[in-house]
PDB file of N, CA and C in Angstrom:
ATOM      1  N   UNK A   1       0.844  -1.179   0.000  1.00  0.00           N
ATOM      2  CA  UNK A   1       0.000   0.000   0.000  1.00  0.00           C
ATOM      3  C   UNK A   1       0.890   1.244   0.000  1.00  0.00           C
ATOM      4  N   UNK A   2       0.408   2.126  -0.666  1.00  0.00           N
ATOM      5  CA  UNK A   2       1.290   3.409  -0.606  1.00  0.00           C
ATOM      6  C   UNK A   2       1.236   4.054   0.597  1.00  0.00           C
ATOM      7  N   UNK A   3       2.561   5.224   0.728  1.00  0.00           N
ATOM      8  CA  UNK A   3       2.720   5.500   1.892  1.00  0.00           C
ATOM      9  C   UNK A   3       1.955   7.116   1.604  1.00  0.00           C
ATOM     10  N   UNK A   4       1.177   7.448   0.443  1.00  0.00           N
ATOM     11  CA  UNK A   4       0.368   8.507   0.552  1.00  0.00           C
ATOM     12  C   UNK A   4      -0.764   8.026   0.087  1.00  0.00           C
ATOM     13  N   UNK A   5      -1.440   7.121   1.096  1.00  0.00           N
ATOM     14  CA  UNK A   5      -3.016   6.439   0.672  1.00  0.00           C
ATOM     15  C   UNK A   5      -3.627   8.219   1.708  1.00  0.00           C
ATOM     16  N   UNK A   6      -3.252   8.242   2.834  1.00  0.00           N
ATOM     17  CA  UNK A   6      -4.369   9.539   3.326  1.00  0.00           C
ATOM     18  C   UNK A   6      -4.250  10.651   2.393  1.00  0.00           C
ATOM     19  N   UNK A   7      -3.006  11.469   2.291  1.00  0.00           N
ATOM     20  CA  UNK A   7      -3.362  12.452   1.134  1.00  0.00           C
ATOM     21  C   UNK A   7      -3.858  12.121   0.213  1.00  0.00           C
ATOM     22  N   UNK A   8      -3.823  11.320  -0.262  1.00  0.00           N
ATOM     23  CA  UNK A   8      -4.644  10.873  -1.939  1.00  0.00           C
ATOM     24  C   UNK A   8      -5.909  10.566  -1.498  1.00  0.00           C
ATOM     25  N   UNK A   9      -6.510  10.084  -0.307  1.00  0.00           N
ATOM     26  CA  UNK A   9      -7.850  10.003   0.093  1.00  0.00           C
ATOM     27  C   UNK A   9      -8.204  11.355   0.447  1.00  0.00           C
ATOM     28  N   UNK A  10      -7.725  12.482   0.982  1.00  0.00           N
ATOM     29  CA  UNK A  10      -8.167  13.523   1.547  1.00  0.00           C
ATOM     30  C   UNK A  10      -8.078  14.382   0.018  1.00  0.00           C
ATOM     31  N   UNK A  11      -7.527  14.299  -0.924  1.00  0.00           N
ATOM     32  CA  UNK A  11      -7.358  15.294  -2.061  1.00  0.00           C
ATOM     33  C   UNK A  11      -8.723  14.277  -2.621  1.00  0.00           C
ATOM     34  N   UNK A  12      -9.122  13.589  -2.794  1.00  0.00           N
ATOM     35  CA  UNK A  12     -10.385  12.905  -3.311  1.00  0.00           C
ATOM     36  C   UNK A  12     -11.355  13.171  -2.766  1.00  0.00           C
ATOM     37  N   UNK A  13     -11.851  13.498  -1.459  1.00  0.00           N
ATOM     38  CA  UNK A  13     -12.876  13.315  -0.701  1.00  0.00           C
ATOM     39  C   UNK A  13     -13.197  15.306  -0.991  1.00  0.00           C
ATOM     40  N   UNK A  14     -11.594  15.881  -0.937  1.00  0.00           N
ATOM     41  CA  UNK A  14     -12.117  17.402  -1.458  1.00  0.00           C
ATOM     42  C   UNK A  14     -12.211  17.716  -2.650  1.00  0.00           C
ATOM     43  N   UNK A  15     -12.050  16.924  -3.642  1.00  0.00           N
ATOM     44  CA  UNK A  15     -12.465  16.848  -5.291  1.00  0.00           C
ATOM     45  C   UNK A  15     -13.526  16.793  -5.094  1.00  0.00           C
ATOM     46  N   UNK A  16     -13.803  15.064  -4.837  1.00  0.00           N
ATOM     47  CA  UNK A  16     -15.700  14.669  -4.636  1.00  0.00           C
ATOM     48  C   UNK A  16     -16.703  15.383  -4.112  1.00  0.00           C
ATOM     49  N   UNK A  17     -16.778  16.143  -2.855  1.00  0.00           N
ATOM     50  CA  UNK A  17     -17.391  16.144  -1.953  1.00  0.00           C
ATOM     51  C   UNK A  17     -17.739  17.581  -1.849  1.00  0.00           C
ATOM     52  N   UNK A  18     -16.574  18.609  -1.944  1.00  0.00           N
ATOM     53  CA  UNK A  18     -16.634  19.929  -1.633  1.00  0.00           C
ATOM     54  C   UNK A  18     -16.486  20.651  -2.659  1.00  0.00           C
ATOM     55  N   UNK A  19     -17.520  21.927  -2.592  1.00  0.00           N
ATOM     56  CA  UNK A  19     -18.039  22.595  -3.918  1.00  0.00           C
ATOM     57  C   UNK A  19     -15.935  22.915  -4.421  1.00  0.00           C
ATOM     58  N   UNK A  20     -15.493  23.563  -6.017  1.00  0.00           N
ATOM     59  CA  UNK A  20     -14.506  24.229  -5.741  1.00  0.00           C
ATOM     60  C   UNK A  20     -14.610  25.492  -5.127  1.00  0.00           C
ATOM     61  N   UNK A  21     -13.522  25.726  -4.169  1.00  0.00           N
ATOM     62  CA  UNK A  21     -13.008  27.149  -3.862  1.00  0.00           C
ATOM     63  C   UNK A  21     -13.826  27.422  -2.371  1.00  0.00           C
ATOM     64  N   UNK A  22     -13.876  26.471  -1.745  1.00  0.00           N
ATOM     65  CA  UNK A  22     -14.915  26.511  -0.553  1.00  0.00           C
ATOM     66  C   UNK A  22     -14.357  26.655   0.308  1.00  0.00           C
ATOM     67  N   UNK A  23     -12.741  26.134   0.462  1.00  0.00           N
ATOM     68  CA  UNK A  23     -12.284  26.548   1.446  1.00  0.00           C
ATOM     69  C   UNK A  23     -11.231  27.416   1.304  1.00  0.00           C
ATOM     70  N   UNK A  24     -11.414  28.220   0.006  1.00  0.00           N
ATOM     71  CA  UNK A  24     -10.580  29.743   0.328  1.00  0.00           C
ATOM     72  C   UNK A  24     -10.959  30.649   1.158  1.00  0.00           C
ATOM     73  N   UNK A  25     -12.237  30.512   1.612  1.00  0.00           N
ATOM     74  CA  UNK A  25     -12.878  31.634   2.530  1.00  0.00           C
ATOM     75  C   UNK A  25     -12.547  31.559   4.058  1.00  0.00           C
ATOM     76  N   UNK A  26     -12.104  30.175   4.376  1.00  0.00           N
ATOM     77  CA  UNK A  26     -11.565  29.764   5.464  1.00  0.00           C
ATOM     78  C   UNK A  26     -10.394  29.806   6.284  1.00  0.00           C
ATOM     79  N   UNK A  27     -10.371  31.267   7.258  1.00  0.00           N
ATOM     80  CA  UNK A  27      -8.972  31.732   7.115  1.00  0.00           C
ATOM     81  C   UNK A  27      -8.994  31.657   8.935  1.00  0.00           C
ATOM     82  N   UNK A  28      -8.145  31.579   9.623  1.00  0.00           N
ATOM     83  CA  UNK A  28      -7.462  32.041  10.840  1.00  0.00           C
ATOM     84  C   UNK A  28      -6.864  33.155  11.276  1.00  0.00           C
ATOM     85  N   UNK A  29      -7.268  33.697  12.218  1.00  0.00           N
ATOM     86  CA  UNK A  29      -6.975  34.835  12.364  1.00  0.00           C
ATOM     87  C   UNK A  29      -6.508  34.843  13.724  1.00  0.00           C
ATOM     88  N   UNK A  30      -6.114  33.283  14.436  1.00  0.00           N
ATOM     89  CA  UNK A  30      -5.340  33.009  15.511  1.00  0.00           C
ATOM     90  C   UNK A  30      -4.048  33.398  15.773  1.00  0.00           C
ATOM     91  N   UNK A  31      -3.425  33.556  17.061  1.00  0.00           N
ATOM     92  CA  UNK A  31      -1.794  33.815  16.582  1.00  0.00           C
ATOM     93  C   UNK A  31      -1.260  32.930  17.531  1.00  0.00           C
ATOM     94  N   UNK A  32      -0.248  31.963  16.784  1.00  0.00           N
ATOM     95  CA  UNK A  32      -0.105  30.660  17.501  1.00  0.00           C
ATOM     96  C   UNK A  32      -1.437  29.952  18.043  1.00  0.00           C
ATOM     97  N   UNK A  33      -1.978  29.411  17.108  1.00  0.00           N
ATOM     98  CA  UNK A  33      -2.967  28.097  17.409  1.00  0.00           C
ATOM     99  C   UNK A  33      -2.244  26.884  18.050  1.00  0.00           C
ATOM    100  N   UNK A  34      -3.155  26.446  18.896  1.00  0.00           N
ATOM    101  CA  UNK A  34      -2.909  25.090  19.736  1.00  0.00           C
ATOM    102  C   UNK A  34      -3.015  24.125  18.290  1.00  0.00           C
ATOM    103  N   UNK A  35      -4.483  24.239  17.671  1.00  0.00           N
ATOM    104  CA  UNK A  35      -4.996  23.232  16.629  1.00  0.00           C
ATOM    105  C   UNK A  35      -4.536  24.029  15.646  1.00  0.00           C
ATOM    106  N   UNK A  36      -3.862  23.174  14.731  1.00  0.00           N
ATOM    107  CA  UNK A  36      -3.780  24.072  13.206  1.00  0.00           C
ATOM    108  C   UNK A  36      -5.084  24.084  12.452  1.00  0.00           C
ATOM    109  N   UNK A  37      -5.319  25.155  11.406  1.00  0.00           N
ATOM    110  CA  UNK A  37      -6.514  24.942  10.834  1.00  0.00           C
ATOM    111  C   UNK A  37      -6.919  23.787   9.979  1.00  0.00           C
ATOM    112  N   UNK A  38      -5.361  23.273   9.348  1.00  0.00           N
ATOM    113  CA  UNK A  38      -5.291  22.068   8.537  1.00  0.00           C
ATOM    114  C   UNK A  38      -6.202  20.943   9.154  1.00  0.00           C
ATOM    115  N   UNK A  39      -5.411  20.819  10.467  1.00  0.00           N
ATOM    116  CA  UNK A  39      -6.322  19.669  11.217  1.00  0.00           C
ATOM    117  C   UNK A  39      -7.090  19.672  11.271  1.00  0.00           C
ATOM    118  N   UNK A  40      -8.204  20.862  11.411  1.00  0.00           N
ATOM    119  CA  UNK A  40      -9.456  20.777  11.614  1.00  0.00           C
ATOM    120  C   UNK A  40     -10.449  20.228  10.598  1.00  0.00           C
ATOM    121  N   UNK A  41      -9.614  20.599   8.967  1.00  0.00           N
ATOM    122  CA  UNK A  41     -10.099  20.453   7.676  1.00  0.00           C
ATOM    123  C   UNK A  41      -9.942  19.211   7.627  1.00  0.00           C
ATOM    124  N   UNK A  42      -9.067  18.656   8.104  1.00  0.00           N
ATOM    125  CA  UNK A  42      -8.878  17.346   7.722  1.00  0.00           C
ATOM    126  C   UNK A  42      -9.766  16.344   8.869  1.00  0.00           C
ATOM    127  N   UNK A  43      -9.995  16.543   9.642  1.00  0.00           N
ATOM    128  CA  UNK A  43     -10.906  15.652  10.638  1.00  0.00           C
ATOM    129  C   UNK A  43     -12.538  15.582  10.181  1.00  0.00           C
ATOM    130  N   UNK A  44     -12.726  17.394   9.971  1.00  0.00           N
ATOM    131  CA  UNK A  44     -13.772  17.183   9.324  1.00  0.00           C
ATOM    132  C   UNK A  44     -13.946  16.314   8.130  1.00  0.00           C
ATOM    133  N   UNK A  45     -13.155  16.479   7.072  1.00  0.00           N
ATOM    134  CA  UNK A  45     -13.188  15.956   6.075  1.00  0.00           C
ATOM    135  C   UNK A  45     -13.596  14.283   6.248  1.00  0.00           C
ATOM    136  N   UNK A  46     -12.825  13.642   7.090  1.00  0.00           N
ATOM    137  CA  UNK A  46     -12.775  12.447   7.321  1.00  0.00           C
ATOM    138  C   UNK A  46     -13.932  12.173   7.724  1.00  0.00           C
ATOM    139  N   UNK A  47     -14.433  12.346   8.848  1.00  0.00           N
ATOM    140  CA  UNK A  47     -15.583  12.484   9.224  1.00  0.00           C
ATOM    141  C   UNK A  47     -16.835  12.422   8.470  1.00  0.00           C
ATOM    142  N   UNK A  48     -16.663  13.159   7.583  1.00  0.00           N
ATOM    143  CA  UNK A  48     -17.600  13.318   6.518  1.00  0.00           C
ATOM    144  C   UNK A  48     -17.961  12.016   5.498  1.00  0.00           C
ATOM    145  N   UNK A  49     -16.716  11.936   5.302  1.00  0.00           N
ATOM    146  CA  UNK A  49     -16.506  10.328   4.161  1.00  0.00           C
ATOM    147  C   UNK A  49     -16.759   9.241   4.852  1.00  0.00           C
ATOM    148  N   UNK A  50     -16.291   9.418   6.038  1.00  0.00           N
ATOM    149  CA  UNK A  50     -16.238   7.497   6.712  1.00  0.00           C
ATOM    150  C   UNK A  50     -17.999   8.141   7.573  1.00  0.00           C
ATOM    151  N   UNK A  51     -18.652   9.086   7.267  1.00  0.00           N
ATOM    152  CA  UNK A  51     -20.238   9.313   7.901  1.00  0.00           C
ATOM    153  C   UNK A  51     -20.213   8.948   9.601  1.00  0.00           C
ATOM    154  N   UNK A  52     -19.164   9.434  10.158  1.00  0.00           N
ATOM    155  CA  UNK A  52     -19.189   9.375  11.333  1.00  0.00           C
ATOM    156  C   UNK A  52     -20.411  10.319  12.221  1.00  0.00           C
ATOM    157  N   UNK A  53     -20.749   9.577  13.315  1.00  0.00           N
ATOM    158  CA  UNK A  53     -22.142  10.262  14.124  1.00  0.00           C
ATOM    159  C   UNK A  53     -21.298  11.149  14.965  1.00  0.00           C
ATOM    160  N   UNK A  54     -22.465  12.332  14.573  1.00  0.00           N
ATOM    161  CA  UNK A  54     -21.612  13.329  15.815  1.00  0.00           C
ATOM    162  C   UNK A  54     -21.996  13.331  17.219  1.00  0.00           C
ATOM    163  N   UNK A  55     -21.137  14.041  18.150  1.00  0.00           N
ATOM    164  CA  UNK A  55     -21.227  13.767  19.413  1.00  0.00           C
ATOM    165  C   UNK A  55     -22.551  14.417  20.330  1.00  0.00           C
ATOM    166  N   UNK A  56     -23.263  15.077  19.317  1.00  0.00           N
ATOM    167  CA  UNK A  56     -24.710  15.690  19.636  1.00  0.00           C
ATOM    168  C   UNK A  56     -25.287  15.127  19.893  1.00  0.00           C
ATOM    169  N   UNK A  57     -25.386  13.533  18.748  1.00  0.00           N
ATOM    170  CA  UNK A  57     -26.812  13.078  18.127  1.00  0.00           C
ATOM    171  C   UNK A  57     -26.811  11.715  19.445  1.00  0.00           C
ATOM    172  N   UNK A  58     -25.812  11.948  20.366  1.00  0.00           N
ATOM    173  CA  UNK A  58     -26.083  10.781  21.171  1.00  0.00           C
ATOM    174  C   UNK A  58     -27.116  10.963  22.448  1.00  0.00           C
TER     175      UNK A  58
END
């Protein structure tokens, strides 16, 4: 298995899934973040594809 199966899943899931240019609007305006914003994009993202339940709906 390749050793870039997640980027190539995460550049697919934001091809597939998310309108283009959706997350140019998505900016930080933190200085020194604990969480990078990347991470956040990317959890969501995941989340999204593998249809994980959120922690509300329990």
């Amino acid at each position: 298995m390749s050793k870039r199966w997640l980027k190539d899943f995460l550049r697919y899931i934001n091809k597939v899934f998310l309108p283009e240019g959706c997350t140019k609007w998505a900016k930080d305006e933190r200085k020194d973040p604990e969480i990078e914003p990347g991470t956040i994009w990317v959890t969501l993202l995941i989340g999204f594809a593998l249809q994980v339940q959120s922690l509300e709906e329990t």
